[in-house]
PDB file of N, CA and C in Angstrom:
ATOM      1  N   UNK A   1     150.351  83.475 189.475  1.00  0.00           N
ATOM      2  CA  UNK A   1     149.123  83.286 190.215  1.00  0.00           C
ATOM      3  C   UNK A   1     149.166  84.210 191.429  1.00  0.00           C
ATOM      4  N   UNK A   2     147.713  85.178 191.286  1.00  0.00           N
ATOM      5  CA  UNK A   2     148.377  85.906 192.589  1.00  0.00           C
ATOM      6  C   UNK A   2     148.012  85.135 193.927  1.00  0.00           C
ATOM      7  N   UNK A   3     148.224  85.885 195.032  1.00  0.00           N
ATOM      8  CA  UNK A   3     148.310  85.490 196.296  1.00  0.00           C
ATOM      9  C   UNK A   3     146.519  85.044 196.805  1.00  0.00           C
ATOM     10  N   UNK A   4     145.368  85.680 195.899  1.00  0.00           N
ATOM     11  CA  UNK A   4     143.914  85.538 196.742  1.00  0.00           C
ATOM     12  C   UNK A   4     143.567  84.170 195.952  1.00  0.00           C
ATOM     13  N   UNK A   5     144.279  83.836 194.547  1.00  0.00           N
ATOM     14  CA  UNK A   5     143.932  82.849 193.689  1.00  0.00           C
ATOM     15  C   UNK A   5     144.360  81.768 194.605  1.00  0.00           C
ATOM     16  N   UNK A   6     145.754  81.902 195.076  1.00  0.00           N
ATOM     17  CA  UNK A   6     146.006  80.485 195.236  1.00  0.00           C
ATOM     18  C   UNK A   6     145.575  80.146 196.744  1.00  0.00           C
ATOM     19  N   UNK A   7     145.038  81.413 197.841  1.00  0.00           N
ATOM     20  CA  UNK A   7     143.862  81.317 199.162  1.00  0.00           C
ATOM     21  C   UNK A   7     143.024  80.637 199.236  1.00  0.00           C
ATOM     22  N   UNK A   8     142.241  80.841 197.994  1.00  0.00           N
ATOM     23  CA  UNK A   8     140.862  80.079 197.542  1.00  0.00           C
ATOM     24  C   UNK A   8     141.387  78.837 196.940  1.00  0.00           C
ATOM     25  N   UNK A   9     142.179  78.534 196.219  1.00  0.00           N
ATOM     26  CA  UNK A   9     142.643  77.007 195.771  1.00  0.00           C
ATOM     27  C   UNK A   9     142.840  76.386 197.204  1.00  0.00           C
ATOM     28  N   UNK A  10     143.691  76.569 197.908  1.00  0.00           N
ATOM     29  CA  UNK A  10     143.987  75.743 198.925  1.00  0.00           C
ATOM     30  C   UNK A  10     142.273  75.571 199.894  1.00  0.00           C
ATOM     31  N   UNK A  11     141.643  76.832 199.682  1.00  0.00           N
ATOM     32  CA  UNK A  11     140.326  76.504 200.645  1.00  0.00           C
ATOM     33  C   UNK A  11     139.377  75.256 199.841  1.00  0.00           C
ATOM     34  N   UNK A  12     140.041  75.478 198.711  1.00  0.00           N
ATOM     35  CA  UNK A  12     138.234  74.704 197.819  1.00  0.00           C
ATOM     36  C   UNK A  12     139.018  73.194 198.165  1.00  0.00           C
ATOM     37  N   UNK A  13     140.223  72.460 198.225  1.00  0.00           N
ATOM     38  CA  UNK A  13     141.023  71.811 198.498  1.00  0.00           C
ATOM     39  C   UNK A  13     140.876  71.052 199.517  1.00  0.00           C
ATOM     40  N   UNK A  14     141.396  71.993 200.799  1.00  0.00           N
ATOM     41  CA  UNK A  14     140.819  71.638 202.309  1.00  0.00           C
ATOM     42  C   UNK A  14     139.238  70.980 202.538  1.00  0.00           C
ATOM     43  N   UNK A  15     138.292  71.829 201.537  1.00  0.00           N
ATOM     44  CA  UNK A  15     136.769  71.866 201.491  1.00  0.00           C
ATOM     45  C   UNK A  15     136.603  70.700 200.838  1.00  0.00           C
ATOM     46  N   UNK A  16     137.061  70.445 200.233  1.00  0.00           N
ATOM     47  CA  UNK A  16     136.559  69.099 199.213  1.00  0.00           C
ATOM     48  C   UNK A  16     136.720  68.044 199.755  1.00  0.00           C
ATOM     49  N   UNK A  17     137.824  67.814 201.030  1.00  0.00           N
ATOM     50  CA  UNK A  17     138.413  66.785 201.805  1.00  0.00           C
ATOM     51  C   UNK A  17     137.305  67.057 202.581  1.00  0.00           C
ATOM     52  N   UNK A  18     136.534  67.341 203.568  1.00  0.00           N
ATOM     53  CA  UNK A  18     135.829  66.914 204.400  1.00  0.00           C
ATOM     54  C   UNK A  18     134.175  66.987 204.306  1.00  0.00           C
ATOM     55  N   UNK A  19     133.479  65.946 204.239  1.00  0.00           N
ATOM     56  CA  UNK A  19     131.974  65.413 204.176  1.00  0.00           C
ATOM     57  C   UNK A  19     131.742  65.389 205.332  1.00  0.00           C
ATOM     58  N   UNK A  20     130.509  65.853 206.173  1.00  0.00           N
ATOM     59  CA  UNK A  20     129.877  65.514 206.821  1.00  0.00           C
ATOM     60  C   UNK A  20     128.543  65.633 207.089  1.00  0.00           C
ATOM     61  N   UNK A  21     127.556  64.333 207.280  1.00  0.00           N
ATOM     62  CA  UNK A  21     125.996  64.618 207.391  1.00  0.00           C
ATOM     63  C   UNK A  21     125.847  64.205 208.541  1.00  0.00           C
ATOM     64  N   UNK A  22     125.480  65.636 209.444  1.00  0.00           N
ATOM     65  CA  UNK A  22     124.493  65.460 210.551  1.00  0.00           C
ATOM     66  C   UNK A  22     123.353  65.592 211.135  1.00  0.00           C
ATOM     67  N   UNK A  23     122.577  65.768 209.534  1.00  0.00           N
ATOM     68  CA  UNK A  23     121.213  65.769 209.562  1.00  0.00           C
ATOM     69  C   UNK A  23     120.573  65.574 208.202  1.00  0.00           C
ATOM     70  N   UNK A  24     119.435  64.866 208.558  1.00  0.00           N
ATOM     71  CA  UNK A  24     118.826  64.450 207.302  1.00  0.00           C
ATOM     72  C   UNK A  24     118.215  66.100 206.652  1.00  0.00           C
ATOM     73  N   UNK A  25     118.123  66.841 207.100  1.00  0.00           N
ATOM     74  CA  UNK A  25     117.301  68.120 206.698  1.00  0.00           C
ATOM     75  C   UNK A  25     118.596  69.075 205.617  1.00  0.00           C
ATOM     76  N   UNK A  26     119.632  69.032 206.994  1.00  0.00           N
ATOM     77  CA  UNK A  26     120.981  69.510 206.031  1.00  0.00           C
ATOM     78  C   UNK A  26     122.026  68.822 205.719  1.00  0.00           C
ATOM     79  N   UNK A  27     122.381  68.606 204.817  1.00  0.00           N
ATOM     80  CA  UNK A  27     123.774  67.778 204.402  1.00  0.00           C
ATOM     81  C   UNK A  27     125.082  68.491 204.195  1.00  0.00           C
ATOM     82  N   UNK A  28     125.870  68.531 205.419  1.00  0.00           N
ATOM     83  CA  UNK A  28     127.190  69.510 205.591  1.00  0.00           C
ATOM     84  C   UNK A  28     128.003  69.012 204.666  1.00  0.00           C
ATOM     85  N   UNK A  29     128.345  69.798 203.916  1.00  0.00           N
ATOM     86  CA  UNK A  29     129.602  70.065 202.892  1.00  0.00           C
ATOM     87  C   UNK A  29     130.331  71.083 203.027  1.00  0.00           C
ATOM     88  N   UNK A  30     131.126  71.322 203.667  1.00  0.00           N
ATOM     89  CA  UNK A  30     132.035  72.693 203.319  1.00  0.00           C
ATOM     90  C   UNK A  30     132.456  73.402 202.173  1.00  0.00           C
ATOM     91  N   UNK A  31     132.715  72.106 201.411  1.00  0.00           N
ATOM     92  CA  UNK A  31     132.736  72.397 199.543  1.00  0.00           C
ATOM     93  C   UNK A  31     131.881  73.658 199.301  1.00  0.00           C
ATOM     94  N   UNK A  32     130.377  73.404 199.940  1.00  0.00           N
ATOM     95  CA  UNK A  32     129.129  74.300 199.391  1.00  0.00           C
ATOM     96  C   UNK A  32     129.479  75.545 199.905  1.00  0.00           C
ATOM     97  N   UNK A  33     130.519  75.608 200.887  1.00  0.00           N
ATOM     98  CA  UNK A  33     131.110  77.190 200.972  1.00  0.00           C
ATOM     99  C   UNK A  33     132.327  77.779 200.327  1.00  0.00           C
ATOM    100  N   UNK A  34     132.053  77.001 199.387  1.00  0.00           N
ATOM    101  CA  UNK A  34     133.542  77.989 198.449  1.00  0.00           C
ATOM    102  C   UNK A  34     133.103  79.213 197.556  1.00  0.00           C
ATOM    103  N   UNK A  35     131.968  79.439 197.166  1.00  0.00           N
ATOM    104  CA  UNK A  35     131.644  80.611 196.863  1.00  0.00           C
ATOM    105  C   UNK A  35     132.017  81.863 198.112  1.00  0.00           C
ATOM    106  N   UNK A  36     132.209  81.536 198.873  1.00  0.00           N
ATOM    107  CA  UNK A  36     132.649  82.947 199.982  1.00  0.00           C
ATOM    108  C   UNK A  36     133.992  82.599 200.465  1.00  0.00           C
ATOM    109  N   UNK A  37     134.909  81.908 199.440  1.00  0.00           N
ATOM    110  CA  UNK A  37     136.482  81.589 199.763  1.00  0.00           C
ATOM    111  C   UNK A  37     137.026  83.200 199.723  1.00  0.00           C
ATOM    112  N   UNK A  38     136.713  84.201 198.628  1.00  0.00           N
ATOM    113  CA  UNK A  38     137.228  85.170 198.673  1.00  0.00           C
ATOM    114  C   UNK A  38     136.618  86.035 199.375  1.00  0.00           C
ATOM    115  N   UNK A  39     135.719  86.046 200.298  1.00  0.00           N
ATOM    116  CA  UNK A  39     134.845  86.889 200.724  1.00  0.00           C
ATOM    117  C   UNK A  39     135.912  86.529 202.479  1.00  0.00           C
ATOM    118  N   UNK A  40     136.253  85.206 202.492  1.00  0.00           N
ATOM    119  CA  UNK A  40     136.402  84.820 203.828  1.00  0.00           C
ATOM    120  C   UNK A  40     138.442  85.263 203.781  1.00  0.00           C
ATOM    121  N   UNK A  41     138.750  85.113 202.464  1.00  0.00           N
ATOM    122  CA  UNK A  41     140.241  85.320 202.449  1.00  0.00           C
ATOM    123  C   UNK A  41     140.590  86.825 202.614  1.00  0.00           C
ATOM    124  N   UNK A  42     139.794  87.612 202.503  1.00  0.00           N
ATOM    125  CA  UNK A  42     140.135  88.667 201.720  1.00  0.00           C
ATOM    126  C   UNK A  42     138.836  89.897 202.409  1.00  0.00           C
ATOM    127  N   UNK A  43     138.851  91.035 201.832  1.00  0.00           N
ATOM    128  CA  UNK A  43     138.162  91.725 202.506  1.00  0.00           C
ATOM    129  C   UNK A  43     136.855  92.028 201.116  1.00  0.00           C
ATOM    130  N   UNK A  44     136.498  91.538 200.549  1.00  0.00           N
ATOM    131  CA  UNK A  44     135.655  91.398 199.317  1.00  0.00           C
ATOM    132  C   UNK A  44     134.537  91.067 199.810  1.00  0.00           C
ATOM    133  N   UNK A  45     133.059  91.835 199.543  1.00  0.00           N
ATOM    134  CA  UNK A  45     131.556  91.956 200.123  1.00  0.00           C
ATOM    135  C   UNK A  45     131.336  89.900 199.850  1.00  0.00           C
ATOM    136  N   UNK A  46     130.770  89.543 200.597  1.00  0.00           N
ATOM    137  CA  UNK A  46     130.210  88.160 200.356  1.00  0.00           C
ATOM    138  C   UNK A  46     129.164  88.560 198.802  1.00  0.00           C
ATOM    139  N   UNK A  47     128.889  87.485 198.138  1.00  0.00           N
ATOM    140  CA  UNK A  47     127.720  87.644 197.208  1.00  0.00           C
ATOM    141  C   UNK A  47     126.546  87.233 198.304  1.00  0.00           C
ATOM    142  N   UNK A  48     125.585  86.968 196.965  1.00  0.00           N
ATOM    143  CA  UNK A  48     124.552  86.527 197.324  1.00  0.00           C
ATOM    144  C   UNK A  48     124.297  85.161 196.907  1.00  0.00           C
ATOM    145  N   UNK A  49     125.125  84.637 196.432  1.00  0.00           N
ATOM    146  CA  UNK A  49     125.032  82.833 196.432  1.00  0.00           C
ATOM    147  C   UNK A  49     125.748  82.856 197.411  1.00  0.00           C
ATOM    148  N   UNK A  50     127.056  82.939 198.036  1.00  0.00           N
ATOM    149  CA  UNK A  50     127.777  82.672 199.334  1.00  0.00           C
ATOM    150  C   UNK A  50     127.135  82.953 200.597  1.00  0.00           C
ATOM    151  N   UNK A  51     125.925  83.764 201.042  1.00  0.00           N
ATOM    152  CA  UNK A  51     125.226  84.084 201.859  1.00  0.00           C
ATOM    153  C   UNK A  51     124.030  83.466 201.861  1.00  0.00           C
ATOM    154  N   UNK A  52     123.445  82.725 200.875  1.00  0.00           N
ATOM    155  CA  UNK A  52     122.417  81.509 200.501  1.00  0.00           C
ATOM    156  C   UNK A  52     123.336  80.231 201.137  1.00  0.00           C
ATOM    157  N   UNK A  53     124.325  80.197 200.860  1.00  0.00           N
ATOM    158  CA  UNK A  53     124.823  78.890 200.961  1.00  0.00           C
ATOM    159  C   UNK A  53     125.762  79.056 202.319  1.00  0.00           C
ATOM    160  N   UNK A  54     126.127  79.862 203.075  1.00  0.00           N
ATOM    161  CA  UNK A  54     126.427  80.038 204.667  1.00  0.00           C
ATOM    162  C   UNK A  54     125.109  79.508 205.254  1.00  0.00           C
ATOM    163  N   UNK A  55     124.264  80.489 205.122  1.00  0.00           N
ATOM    164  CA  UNK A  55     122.700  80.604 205.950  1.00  0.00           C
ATOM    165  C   UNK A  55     122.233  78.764 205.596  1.00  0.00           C
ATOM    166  N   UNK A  56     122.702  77.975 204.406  1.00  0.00           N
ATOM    167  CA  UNK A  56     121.756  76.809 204.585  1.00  0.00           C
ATOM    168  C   UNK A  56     123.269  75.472 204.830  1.00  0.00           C
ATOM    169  N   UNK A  57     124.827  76.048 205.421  1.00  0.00           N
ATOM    170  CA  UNK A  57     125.290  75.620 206.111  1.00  0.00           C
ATOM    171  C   UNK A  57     125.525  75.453 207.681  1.00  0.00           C
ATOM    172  N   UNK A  58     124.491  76.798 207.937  1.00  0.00           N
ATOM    173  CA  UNK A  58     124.995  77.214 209.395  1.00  0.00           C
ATOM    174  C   UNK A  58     124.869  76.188 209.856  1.00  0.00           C
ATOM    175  N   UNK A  59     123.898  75.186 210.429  1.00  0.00           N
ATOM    176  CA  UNK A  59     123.857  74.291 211.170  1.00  0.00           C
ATOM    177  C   UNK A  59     124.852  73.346 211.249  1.00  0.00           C
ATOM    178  N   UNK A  60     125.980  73.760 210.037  1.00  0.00           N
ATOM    179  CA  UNK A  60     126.816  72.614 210.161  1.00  0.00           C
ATOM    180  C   UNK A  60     128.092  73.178 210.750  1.00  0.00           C
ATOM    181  N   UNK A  61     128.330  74.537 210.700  1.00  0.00           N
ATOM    182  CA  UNK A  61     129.341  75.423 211.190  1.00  0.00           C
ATOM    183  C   UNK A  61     130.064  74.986 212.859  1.00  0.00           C
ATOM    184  N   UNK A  62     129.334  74.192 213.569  1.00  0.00           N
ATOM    185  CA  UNK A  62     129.871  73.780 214.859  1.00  0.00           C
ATOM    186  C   UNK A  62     130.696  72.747 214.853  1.00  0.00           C
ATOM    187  N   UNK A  63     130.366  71.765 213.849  1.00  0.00           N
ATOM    188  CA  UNK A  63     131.375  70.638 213.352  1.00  0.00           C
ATOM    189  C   UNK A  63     132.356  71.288 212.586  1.00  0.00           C
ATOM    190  N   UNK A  64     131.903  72.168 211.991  1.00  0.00           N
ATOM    191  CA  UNK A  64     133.560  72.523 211.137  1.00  0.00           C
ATOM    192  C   UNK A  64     134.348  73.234 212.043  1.00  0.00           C
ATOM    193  N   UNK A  65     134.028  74.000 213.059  1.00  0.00           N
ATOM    194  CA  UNK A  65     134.947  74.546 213.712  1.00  0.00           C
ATOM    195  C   UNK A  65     135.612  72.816 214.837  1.00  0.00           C
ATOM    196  N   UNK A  66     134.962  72.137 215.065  1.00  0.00           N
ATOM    197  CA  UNK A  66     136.044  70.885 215.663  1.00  0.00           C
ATOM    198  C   UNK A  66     136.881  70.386 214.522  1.00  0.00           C
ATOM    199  N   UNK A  67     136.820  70.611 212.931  1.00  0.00           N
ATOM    200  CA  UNK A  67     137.520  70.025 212.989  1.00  0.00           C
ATOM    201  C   UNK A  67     139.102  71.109 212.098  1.00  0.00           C
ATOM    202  N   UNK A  68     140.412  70.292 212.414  1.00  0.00           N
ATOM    203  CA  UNK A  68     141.226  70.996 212.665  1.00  0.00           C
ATOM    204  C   UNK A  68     141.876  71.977 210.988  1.00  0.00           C
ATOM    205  N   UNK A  69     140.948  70.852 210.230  1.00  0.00           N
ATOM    206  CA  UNK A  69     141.492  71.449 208.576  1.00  0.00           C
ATOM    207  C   UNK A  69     140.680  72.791 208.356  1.00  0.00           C
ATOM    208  N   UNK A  70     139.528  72.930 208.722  1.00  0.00           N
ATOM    209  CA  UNK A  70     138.322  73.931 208.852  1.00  0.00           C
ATOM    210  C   UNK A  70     138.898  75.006 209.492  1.00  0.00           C
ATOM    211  N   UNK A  71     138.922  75.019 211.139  1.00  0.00           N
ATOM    212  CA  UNK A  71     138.565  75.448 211.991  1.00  0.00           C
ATOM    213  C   UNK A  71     139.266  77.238 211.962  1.00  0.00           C
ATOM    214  N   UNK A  72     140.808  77.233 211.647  1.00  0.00           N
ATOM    215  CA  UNK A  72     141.142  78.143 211.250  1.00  0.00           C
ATOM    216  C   UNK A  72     140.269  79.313 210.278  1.00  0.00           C
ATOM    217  N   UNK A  73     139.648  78.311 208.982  1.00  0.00           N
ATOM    218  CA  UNK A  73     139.237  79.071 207.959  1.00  0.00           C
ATOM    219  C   UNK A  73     137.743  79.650 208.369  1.00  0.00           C
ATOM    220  N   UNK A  74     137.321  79.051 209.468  1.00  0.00           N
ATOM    221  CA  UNK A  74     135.472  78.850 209.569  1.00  0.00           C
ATOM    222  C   UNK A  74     135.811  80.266 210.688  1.00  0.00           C
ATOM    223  N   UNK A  75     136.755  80.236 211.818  1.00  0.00           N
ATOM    224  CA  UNK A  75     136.858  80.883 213.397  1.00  0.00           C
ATOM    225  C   UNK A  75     137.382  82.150 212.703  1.00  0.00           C
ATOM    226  N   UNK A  76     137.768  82.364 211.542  1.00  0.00           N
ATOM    227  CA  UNK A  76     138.749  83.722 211.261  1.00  0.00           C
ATOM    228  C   UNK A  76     138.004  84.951 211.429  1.00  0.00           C
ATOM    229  N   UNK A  77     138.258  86.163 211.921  1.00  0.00           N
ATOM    230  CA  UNK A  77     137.242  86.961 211.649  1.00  0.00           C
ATOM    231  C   UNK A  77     136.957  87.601 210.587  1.00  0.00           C
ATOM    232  N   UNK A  78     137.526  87.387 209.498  1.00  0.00           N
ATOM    233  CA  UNK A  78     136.485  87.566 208.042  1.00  0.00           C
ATOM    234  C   UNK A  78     135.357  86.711 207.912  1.00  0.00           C
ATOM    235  N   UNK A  79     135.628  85.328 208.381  1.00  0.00           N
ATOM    236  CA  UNK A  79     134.448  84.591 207.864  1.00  0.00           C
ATOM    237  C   UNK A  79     133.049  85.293 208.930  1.00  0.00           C
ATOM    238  N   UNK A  80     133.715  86.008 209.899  1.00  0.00           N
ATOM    239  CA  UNK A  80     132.585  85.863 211.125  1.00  0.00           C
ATOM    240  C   UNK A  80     131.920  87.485 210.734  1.00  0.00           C
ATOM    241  N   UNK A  81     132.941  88.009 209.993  1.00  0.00           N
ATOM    242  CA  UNK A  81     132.259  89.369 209.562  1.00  0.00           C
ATOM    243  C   UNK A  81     131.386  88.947 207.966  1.00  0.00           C
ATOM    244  N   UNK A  82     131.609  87.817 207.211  1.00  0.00           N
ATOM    245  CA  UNK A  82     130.386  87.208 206.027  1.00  0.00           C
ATOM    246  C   UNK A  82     129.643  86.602 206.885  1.00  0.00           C
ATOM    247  N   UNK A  83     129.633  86.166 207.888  1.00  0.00           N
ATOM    248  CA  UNK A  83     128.188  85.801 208.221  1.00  0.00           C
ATOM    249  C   UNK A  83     128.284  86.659 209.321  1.00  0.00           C
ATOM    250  N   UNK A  84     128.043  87.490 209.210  1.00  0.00           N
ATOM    251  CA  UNK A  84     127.052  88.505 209.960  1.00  0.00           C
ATOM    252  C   UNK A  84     127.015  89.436 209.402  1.00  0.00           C
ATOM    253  N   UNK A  85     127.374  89.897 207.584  1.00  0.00           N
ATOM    254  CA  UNK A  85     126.968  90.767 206.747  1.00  0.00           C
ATOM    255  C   UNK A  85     125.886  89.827 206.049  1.00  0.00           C
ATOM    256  N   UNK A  86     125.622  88.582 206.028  1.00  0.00           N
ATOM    257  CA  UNK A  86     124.848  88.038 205.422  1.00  0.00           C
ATOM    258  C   UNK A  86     123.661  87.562 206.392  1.00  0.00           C
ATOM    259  N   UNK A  87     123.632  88.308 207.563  1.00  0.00           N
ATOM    260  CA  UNK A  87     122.385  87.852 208.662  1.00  0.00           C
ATOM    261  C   UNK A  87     122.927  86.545 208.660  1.00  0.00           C
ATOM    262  N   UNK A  88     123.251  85.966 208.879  1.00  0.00           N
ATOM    263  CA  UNK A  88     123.612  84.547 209.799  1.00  0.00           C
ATOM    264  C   UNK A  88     124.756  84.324 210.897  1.00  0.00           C
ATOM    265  N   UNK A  89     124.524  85.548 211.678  1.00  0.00           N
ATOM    266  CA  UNK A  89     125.926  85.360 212.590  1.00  0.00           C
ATOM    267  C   UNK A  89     126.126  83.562 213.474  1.00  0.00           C
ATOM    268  N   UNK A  90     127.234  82.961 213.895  1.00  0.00           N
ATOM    269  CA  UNK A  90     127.697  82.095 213.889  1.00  0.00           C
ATOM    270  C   UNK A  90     127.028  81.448 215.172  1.00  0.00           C
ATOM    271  N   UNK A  91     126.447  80.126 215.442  1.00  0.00           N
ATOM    272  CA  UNK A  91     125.932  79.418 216.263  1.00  0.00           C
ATOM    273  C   UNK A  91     126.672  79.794 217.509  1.00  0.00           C
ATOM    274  N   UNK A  92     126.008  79.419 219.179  1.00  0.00           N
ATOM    275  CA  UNK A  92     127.127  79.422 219.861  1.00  0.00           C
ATOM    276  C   UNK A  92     127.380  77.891 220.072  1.00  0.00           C
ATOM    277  N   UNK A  93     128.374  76.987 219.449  1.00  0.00           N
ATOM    278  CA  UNK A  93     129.233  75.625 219.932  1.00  0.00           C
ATOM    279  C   UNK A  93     129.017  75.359 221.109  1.00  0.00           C
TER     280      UNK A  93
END
């Protein structure tokens, strides 16, 4: 198994462990960002489902950076260079 396979296993992992709804409009899942696990591990263009599904997480991006399983994977600057190749650069917290 190489080294980006088992990046993204441990992210979809981490992601699956934490639910949170803080709004009836959006329902935060981090899960819903595992399409840009390799985009965020790695230096690989985001798609265009991972940039659909950043842009209709952003609002939840301030809670994932509090919390401590996230915060690494959400604050890294790959993730901060997919969302801002995907027009959604990162809320300010």
């Amino acid at each position: 198994m190489t080294m980006s396979c088992v990046a993204c296993l441990v992210v979809v992992v981490v992601l699956s462990g934490e639910i949170l709804d803080v709004s009836q409009a959006v329902t935060c899942n981090p899960l819903a960002l595992s399409p840009c696990a390799s985009a965020m591990t790695s230096s690989s263009p985001p798609s265009a489902i991972c940039c659909s599904k950043l842009k209709e997480q952003r609002p939840c991006l301030c809670q994932y950076l509090k919390n401590p399983n996230l915060q690494k994977l959400v604050n890294s600057p790959n993730a901060k260079k997919v969302a801002t190749t995907c027009g959604s650069p990162f809320p300010n917290c």
